[in-house]
PDB file of N, CA and C in Angstrom:
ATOM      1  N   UNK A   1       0.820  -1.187   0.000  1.00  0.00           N
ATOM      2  CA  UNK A   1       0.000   0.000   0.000  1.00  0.00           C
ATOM      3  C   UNK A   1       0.868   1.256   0.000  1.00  0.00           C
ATOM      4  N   UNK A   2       2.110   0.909   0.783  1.00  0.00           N
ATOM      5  CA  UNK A   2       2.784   2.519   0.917  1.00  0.00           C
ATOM      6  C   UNK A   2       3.670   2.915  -0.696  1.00  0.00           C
ATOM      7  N   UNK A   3       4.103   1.649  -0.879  1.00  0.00           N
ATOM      8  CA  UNK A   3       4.427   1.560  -2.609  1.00  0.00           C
ATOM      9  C   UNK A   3       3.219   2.204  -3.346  1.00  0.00           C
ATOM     10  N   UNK A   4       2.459   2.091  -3.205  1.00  0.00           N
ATOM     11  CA  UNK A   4       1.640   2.557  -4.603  1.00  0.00           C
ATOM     12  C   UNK A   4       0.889   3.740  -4.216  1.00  0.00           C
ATOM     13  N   UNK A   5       1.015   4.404  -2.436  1.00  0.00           N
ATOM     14  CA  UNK A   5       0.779   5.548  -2.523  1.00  0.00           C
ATOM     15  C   UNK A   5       1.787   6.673  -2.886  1.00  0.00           C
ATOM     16  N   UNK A   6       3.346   5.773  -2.536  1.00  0.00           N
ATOM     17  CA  UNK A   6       4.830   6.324  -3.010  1.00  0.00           C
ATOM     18  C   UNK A   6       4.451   6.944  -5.035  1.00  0.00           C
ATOM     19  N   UNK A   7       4.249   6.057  -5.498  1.00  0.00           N
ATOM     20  CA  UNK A   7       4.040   6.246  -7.008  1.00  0.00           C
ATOM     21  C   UNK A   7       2.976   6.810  -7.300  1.00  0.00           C
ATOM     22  N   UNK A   8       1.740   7.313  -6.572  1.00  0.00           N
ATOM     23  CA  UNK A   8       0.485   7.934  -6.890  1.00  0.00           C
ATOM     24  C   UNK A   8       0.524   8.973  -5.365  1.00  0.00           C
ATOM     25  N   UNK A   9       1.095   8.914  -4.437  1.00  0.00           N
ATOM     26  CA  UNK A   9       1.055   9.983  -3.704  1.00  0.00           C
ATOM     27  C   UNK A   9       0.063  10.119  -3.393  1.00  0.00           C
ATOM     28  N   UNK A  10      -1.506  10.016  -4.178  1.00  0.00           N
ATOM     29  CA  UNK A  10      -2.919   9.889  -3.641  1.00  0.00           C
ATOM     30  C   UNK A  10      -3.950   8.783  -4.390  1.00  0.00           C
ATOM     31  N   UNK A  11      -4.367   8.370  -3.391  1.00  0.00           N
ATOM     32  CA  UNK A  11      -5.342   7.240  -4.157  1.00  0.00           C
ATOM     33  C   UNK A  11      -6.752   7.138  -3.452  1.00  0.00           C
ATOM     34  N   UNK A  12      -7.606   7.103  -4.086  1.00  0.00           N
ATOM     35  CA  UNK A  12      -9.024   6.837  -3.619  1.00  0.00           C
ATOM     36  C   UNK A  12      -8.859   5.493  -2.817  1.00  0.00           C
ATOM     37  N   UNK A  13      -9.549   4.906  -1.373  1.00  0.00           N
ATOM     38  CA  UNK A  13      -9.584   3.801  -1.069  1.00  0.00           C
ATOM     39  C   UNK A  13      -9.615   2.545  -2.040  1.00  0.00           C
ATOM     40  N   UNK A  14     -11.366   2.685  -2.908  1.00  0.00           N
ATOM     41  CA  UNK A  14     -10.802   2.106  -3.836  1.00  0.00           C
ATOM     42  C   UNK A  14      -9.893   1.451  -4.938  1.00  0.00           C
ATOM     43  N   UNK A  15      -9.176   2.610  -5.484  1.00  0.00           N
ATOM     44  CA  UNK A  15      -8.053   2.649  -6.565  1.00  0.00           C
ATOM     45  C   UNK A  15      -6.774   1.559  -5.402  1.00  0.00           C
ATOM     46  N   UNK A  16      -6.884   1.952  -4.328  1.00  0.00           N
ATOM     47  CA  UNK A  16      -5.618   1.481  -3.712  1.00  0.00           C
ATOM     48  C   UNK A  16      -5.882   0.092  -3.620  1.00  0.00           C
ATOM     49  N   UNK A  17      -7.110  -0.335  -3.001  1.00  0.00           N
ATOM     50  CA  UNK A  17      -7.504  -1.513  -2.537  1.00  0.00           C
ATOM     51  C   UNK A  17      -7.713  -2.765  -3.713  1.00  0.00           C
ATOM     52  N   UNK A  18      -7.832  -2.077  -5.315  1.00  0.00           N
ATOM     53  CA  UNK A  18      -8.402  -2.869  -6.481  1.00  0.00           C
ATOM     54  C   UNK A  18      -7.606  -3.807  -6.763  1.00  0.00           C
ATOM     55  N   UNK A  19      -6.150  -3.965  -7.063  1.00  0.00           N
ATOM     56  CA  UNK A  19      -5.214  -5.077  -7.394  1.00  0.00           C
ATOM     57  C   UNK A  19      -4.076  -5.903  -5.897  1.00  0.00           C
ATOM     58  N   UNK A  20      -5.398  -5.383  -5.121  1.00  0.00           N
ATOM     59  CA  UNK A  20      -4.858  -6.099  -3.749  1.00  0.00           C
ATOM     60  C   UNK A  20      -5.646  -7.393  -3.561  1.00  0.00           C
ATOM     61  N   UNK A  21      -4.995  -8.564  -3.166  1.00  0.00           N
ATOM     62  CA  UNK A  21      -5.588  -9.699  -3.072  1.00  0.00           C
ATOM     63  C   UNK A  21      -6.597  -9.878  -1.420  1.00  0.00           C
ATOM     64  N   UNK A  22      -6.946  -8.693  -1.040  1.00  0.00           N
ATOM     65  CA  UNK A  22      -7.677  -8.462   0.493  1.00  0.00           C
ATOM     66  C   UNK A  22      -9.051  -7.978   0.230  1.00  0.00           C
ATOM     67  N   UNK A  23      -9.573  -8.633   1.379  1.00  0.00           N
ATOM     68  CA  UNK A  23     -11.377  -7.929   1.659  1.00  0.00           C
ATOM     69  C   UNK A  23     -11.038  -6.521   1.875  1.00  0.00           C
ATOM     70  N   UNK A  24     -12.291  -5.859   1.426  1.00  0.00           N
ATOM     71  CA  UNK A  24     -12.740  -4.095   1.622  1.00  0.00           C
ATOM     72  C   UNK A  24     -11.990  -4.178   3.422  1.00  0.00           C
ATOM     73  N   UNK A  25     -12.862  -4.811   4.025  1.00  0.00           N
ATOM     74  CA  UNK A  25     -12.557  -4.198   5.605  1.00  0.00           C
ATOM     75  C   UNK A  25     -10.949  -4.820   6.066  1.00  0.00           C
ATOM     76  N   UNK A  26     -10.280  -5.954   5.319  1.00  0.00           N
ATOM     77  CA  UNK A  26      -9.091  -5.581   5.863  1.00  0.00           C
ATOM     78  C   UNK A  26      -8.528  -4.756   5.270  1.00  0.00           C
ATOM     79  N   UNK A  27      -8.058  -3.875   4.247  1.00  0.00           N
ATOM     80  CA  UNK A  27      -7.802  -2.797   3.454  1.00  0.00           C
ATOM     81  C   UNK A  27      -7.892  -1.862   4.452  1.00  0.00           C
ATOM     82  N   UNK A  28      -9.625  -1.460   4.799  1.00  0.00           N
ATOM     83  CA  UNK A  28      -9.709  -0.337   5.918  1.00  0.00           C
ATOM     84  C   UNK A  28      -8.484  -0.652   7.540  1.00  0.00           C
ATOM     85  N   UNK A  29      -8.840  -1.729   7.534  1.00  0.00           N
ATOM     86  CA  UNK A  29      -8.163  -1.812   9.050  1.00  0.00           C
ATOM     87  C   UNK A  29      -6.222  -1.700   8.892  1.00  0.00           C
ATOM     88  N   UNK A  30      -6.229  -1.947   7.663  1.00  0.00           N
ATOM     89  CA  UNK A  30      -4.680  -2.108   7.150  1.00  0.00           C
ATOM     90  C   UNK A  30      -4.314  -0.302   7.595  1.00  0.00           C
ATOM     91  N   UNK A  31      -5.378   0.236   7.014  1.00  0.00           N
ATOM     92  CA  UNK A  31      -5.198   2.064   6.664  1.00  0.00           C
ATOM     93  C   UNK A  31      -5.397   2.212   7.855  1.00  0.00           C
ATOM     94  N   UNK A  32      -6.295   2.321   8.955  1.00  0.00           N
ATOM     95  CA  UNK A  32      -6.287   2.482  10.014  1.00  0.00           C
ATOM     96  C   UNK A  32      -4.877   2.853  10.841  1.00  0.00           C
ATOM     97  N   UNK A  33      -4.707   1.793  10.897  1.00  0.00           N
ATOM     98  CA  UNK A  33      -3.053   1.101  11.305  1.00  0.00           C
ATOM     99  C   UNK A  33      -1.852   2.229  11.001  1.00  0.00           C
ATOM    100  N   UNK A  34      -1.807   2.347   9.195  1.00  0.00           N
ATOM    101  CA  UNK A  34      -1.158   3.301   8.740  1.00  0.00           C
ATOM    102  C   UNK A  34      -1.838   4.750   9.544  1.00  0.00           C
ATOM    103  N   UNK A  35      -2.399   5.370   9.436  1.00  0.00           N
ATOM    104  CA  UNK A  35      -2.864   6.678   9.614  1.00  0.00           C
ATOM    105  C   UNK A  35      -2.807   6.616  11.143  1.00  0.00           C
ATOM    106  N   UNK A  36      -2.845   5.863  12.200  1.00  0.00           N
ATOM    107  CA  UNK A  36      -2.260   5.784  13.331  1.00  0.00           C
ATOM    108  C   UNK A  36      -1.057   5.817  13.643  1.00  0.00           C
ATOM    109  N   UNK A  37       0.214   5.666  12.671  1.00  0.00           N
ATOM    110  CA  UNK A  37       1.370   5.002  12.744  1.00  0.00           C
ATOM    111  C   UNK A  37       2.086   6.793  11.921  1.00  0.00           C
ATOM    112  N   UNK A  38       0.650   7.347  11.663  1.00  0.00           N
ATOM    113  CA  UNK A  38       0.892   8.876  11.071  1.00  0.00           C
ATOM    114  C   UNK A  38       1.564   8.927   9.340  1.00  0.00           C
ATOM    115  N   UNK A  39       1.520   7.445   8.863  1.00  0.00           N
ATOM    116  CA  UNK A  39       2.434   7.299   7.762  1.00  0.00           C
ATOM    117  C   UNK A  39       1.040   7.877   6.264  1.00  0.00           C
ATOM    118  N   UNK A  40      -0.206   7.482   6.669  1.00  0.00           N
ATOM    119  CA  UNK A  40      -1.043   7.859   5.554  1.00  0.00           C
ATOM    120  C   UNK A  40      -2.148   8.718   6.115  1.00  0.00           C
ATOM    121  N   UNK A  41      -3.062   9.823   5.672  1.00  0.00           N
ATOM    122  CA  UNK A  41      -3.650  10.869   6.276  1.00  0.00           C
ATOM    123  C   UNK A  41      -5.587  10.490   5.226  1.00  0.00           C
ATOM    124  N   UNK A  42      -6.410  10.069   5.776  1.00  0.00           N
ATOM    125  CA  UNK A  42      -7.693  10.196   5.116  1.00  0.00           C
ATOM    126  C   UNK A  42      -8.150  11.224   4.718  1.00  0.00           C
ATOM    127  N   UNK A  43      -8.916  11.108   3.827  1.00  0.00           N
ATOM    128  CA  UNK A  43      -9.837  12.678   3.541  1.00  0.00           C
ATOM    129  C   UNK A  43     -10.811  12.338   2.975  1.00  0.00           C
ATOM    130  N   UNK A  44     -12.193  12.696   3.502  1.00  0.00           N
ATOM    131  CA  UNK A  44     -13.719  12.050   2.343  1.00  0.00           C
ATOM    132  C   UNK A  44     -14.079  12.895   2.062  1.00  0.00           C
ATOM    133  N   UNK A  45     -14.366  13.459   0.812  1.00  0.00           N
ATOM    134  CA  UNK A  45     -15.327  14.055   0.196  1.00  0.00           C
ATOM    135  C   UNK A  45     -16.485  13.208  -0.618  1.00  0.00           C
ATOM    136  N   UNK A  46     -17.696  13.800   0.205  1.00  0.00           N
ATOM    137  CA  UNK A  46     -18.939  12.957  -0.273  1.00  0.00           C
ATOM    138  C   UNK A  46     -18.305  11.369   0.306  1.00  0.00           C
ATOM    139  N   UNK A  47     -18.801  10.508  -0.937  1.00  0.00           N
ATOM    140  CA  UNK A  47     -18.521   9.679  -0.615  1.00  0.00           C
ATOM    141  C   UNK A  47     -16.960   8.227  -1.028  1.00  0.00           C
ATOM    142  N   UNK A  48     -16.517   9.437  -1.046  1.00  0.00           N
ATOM    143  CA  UNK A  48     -15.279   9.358  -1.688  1.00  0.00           C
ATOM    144  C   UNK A  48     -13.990   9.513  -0.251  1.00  0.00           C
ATOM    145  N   UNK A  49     -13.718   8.034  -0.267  1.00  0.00           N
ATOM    146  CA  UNK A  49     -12.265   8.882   0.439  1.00  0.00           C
ATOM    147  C   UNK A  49     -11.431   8.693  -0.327  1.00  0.00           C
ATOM    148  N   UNK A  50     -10.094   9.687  -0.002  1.00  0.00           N
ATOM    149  CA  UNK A  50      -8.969   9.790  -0.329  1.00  0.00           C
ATOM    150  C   UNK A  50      -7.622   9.470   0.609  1.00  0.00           C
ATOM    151  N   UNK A  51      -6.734   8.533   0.665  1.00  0.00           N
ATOM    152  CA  UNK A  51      -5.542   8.510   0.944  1.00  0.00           C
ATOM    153  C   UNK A  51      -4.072   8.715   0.710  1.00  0.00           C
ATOM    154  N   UNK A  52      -3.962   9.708   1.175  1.00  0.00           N
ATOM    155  CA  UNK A  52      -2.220  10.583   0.880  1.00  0.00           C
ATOM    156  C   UNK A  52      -1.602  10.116   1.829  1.00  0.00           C
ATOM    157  N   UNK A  53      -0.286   9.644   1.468  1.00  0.00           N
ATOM    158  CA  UNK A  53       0.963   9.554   1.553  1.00  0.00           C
ATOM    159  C   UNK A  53       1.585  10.636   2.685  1.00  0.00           C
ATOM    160  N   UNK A  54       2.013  10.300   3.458  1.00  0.00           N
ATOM    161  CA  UNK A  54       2.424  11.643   4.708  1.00  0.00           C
ATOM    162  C   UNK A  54       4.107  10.816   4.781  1.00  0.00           C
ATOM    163  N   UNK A  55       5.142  12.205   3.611  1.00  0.00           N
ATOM    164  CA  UNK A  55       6.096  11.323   4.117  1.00  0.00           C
ATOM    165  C   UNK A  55       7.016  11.967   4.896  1.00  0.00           C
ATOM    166  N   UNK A  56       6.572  12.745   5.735  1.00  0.00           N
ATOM    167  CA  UNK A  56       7.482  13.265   6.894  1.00  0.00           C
ATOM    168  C   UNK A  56       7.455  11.869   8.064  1.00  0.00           C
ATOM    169  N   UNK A  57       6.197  11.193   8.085  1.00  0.00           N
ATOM    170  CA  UNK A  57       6.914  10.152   9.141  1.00  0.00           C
ATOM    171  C   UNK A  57       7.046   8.873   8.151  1.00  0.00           C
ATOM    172  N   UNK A  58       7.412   9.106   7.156  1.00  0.00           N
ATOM    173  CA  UNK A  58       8.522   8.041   6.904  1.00  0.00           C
ATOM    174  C   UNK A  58      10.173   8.388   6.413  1.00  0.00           C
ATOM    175  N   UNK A  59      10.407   9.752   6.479  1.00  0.00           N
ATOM    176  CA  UNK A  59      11.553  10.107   7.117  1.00  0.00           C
ATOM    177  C   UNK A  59      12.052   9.839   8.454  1.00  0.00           C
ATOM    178  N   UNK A  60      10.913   9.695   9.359  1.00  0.00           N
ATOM    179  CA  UNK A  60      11.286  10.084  11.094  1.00  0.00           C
ATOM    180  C   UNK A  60      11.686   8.188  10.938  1.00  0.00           C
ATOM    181  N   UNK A  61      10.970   7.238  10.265  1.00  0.00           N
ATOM    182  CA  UNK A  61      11.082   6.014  10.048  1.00  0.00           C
ATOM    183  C   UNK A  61      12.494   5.385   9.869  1.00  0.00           C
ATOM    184  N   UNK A  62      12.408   5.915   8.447  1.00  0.00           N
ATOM    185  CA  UNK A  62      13.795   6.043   7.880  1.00  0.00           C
ATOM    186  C   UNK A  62      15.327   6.651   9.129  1.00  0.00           C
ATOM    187  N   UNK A  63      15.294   7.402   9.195  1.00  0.00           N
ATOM    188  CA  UNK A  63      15.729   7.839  10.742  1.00  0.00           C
ATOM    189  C   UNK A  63      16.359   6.552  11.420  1.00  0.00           C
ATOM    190  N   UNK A  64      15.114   6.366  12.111  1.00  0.00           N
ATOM    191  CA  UNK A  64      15.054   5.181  13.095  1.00  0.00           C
ATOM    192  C   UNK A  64      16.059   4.046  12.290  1.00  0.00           C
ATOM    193  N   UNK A  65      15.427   3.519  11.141  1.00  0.00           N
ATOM    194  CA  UNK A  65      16.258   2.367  10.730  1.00  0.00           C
ATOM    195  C   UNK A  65      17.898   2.475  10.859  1.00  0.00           C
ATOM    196  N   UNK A  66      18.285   3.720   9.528  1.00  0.00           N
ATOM    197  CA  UNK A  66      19.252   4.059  10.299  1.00  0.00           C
ATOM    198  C   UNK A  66      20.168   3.885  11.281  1.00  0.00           C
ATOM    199  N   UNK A  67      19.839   4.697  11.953  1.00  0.00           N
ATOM    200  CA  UNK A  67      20.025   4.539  13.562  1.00  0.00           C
ATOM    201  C   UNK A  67      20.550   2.659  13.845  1.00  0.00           C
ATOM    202  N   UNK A  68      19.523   1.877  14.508  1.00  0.00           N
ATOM    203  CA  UNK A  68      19.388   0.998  14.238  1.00  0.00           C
ATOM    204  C   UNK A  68      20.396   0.273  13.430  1.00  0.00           C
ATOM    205  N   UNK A  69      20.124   0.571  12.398  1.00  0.00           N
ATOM    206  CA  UNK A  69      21.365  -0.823  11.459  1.00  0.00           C
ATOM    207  C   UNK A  69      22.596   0.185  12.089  1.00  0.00           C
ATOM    208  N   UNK A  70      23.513   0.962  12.205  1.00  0.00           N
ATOM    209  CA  UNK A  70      24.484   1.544  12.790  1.00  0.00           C
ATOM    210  C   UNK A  70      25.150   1.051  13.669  1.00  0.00           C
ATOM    211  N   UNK A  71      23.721   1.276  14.783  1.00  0.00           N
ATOM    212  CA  UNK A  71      24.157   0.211  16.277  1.00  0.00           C
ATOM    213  C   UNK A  71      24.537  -1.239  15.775  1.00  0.00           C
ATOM    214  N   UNK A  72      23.402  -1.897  15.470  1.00  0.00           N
ATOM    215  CA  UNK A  72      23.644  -3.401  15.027  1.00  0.00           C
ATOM    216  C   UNK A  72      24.713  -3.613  14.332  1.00  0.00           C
ATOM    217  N   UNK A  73      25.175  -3.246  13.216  1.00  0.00           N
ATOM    218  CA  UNK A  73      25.960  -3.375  12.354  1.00  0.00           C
ATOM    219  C   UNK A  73      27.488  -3.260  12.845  1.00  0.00           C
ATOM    220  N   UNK A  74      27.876  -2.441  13.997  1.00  0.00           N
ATOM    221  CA  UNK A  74      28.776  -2.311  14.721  1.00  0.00           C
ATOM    222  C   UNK A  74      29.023  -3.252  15.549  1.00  0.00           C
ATOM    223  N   UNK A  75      27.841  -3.902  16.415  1.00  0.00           N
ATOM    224  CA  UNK A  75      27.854  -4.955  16.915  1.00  0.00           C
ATOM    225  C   UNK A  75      28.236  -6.128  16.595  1.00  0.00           C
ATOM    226  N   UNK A  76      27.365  -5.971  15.611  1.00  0.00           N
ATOM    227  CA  UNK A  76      27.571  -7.784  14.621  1.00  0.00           C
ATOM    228  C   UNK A  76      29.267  -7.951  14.150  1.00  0.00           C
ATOM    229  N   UNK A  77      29.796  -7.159  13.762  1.00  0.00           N
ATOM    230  CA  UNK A  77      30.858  -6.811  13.361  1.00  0.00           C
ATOM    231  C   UNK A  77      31.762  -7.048  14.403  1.00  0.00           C
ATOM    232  N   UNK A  78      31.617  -6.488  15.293  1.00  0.00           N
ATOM    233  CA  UNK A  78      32.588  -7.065  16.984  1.00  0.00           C
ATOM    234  C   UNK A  78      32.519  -8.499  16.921  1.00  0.00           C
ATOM    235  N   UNK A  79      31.043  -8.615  16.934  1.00  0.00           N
ATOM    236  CA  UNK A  79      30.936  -9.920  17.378  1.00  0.00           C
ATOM    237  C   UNK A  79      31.892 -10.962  16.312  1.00  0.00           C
ATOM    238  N   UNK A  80      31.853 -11.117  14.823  1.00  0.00           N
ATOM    239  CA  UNK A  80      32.627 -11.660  13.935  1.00  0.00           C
ATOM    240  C   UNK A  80      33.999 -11.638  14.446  1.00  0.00           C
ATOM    241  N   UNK A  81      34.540 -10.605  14.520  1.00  0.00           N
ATOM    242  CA  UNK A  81      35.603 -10.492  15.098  1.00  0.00           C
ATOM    243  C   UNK A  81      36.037 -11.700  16.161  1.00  0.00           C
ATOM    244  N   UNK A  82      35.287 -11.606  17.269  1.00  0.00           N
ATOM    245  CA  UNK A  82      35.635 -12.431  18.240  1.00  0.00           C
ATOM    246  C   UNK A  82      35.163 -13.889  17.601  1.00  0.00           C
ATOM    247  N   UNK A  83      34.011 -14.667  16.779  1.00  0.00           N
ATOM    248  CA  UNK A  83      33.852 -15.249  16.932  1.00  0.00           C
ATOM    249  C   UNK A  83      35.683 -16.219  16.056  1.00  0.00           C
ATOM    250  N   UNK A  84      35.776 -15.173  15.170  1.00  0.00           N
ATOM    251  CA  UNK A  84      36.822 -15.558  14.001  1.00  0.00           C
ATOM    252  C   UNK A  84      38.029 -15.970  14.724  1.00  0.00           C
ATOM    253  N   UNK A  85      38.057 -15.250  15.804  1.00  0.00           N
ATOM    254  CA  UNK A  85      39.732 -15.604  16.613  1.00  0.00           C
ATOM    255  C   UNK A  85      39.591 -16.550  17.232  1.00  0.00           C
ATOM    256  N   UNK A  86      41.176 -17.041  17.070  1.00  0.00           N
ATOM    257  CA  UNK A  86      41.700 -18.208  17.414  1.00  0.00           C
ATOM    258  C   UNK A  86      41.498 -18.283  19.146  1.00  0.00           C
ATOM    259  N   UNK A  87      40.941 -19.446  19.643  1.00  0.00           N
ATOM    260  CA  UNK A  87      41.049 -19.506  20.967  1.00  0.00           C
ATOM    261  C   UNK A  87      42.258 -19.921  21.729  1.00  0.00           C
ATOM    262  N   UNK A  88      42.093 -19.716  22.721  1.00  0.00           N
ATOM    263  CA  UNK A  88      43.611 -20.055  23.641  1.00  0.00           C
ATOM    264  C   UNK A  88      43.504 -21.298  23.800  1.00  0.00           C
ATOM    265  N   UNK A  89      44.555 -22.082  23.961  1.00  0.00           N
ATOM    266  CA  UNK A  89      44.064 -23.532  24.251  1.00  0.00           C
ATOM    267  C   UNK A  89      44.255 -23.596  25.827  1.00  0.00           C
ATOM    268  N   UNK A  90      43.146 -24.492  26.688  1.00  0.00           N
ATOM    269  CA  UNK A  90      43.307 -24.751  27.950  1.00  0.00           C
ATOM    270  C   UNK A  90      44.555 -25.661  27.787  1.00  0.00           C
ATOM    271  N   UNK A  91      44.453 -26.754  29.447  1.00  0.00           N
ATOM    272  CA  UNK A  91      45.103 -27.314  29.401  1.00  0.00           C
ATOM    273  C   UNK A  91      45.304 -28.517  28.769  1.00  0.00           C
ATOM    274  N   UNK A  92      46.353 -29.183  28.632  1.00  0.00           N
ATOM    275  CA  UNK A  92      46.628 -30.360  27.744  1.00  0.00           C
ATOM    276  C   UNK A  92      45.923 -31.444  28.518  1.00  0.00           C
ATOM    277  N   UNK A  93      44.827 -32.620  27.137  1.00  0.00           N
ATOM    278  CA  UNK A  93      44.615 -33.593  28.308  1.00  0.00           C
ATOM    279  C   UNK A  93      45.120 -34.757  28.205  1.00  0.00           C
ATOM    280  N   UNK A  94      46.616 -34.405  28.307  1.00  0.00           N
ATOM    281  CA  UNK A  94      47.130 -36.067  27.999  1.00  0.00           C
ATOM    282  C   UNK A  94      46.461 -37.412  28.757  1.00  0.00           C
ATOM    283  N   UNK A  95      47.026 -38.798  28.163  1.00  0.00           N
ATOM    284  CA  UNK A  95      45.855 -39.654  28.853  1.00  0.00           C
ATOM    285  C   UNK A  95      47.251 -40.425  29.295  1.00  0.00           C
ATOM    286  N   UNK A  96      48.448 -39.939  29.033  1.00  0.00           N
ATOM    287  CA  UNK A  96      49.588 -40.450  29.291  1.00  0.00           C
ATOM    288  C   UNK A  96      50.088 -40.314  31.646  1.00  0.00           C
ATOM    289  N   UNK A  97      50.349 -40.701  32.063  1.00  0.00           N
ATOM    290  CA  UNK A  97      50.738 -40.590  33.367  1.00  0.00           C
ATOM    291  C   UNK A  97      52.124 -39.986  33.331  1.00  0.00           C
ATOM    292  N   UNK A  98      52.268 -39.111  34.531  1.00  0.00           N
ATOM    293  CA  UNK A  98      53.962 -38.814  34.465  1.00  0.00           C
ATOM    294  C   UNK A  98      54.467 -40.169  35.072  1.00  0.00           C
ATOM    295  N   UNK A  99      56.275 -39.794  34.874  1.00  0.00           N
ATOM    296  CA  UNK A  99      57.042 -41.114  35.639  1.00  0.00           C
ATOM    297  C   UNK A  99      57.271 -40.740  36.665  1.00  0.00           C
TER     298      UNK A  99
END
């Protein structure tokens, strides 16, 4: 849905919902979701709604990910590190006895 409001920026419920393989009311509850999440904004005229694209919070989104892969990516990266090195060896377990 956010793809094809990305490429149309505005779409009638309809228009959005037509080459989606979903019922009318999950469509609505999908948008719901979005327009809670502040990413898509409703508007009805008559009996017509309209859904636009709000992409200031998918900058603030974008952001976040960001962010996110940064931390992780730094991490994961330590972590390789350590997993790659050679360990110390404990002690020897010979099965031999001293004399």
């Amino acid at each position: 849905m956010l793809q094809r409001l990305a490429d149309a920026r505005s779409l009638t419920v309809s228009e959005l919902a037509a080459p989606l393989p979903l019922a009318m009311p999950t469509v609505l509850k999908h948008l719901t979701v979005l327009e809670r999440a502040a990413l898509v904004c409703r508007h009805k005229t008559g009996r017509t709604v309209t859904v636009t694209l709000q992409p200031a919070a998918l900058s603030e989104a974008m952001a976040w990910l960001q962010r996110t892969e940064t931390f992780w990516t730094g991490r994961l990266d330590r972590l390789a590190v350590v997993v790659a090195s050679p360990r110390p060896s404990g002690p020897s377990t010979s099965e031999e006895e001293p004399p």
